[in-house]
Protein backbone atom coordinates (compact mmCIF):
# COMPACT_ATOMS: atom_id res chain seq x y z
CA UNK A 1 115.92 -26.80 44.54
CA UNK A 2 119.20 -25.45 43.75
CA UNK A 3 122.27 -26.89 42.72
CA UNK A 4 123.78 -26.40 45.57
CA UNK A 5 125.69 -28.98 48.17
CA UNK A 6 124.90 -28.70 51.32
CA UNK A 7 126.98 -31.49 54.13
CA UNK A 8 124.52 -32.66 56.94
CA UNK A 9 127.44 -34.00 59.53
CA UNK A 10 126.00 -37.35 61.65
CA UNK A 11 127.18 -40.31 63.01
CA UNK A 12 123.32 -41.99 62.66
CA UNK A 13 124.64 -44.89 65.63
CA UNK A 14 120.86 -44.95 65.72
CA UNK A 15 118.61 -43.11 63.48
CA UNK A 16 115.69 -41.42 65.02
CA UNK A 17 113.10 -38.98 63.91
CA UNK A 18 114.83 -35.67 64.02
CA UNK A 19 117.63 -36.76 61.66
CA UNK A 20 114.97 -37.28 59.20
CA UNK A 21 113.74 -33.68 60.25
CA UNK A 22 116.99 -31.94 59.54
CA UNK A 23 117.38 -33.98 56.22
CA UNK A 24 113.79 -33.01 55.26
CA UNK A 25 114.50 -29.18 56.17
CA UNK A 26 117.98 -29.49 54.31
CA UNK A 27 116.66 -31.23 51.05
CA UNK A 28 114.47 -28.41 50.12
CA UNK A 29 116.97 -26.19 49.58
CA UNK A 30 119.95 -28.51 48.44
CA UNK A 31 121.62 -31.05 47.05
CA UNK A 32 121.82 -33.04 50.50
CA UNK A 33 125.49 -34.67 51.37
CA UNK A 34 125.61 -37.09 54.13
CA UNK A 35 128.98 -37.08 56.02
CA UNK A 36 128.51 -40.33 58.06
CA UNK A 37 131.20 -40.59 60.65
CA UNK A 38 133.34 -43.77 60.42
CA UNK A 39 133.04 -46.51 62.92
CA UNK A 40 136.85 -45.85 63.48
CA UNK A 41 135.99 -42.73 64.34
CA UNK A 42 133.17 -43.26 66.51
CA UNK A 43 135.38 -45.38 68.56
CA UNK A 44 138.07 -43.16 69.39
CA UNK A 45 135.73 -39.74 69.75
CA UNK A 46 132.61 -41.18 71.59
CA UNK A 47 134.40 -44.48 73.19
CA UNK A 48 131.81 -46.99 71.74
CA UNK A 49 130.96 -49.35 68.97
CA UNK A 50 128.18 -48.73 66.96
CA UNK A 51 125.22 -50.87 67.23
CA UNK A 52 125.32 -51.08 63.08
CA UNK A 53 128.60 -50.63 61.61
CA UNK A 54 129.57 -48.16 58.88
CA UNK A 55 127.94 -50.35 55.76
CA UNK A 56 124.52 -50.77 57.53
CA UNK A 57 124.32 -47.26 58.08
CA UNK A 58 125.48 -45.87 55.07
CA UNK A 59 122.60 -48.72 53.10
CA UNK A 60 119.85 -46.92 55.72
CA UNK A 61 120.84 -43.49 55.28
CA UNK A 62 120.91 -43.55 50.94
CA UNK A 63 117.43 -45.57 51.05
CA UNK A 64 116.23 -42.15 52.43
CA UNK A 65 114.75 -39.96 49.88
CA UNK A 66 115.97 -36.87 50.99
CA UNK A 67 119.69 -38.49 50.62
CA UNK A 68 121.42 -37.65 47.27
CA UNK A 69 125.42 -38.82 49.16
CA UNK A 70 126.56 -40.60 51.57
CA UNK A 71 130.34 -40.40 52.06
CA UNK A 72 133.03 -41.61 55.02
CA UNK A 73 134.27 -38.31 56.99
CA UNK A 74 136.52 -38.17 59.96
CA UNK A 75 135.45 -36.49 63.39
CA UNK A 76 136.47 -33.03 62.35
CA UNK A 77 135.35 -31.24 59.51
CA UNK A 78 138.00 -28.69 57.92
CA UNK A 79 137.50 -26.24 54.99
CA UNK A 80 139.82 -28.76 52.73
CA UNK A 81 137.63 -31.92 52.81
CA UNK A 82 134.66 -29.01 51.90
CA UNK A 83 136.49 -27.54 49.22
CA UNK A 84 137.26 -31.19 48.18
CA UNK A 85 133.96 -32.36 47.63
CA UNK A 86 132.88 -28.74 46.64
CA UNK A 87 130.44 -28.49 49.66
CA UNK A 88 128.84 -25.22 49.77
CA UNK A 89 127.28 -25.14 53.14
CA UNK A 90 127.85 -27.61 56.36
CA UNK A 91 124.81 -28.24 58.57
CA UNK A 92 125.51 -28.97 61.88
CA UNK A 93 123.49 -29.28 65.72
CA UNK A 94 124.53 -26.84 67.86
CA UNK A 95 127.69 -28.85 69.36
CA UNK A 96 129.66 -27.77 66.47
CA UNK A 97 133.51 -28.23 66.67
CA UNK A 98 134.39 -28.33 63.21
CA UNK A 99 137.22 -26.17 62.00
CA UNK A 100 135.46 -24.31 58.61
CA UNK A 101 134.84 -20.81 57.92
CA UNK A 102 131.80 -19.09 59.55
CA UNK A 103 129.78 -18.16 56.71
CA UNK A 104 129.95 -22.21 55.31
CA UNK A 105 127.97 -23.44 58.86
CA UNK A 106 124.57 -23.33 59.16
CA UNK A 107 123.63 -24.65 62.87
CA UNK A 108 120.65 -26.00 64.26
CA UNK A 109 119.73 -25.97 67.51
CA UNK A 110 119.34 -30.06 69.33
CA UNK A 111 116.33 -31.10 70.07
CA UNK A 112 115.70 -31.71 73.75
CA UNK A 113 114.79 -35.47 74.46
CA UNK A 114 115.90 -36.86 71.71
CA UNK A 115 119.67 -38.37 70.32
CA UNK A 116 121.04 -41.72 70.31
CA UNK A 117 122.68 -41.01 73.36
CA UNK A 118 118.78 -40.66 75.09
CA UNK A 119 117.59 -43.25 72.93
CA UNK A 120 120.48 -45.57 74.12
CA UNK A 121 119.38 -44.72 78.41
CA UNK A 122 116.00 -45.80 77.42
CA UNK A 123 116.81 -48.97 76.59
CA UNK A 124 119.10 -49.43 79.80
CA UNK A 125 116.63 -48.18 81.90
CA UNK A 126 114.10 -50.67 80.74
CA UNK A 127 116.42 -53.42 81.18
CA UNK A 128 117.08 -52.63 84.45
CA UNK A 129 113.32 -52.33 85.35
CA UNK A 130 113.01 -55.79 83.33
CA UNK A 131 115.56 -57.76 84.04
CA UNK A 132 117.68 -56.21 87.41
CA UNK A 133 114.57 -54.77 89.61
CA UNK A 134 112.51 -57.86 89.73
């Protein structure tokens, strides 16, 4: 491993298999920073609360092995906060809006199927089979 930082960008609303898989990839290669989106920011960019609030999800995400950081970040990523935390590389899906420098971003592509947003329909759906079907 070297001794450099790489920032893995996530809100983690709910944490699901591939975010483990990107922190696993990321962690052999770095220092792994987790930039966990604030609930304030969750709020105003994806219009909901999240299920566990900034606290739980920071406790979940640094009981993960492959977790050296976890620090509050704001929607947007910028060169400034990486140069303030001396981040060497961001990691990001491929949805990337963040305003940094090409050569810092290193993107992944999504996995089909699976995201909190899918993991969140699944749930509804059932309840509706459950509860509003019958």
């Amino acid at each position: 491993m070297t001794n450099k930082r790489v920032m893995v960008d996530m809100s983690a609303t709910l944490l699901h298999h591939w975010h483990i898989r990107l922190l696993k990839k990321a962690k052999k290669y770095w220092k792994v920073i987790v930039w966990l989106t604030t609930d304030e920011e969750i709020k105003k960019k994806k219009w909901f609360t999240p299920e566990l609030n900034f606290e739980q999800r920071k406790e979940i995400l640094e009981a993960i092995k492959y977790v050296d950081e976890v620090v509050p970040t704001p929607w947007l990523i910028t060169d400034d906060i990486l140069d303030k935390y001396n981040i060497d590389i961001l990691i990001h899906w491929n949805d990337n809006s963040n305003q940094v420098k090409r050569h810092k971003v290193i993107i992944f592509e999504r996995t089909e199927w699976i995201s909190s947003t899918e993991l969140r329909k699944r749930v509804l759906e059932w309840i509706i089979e459950k509860y509003l079907e019958n």
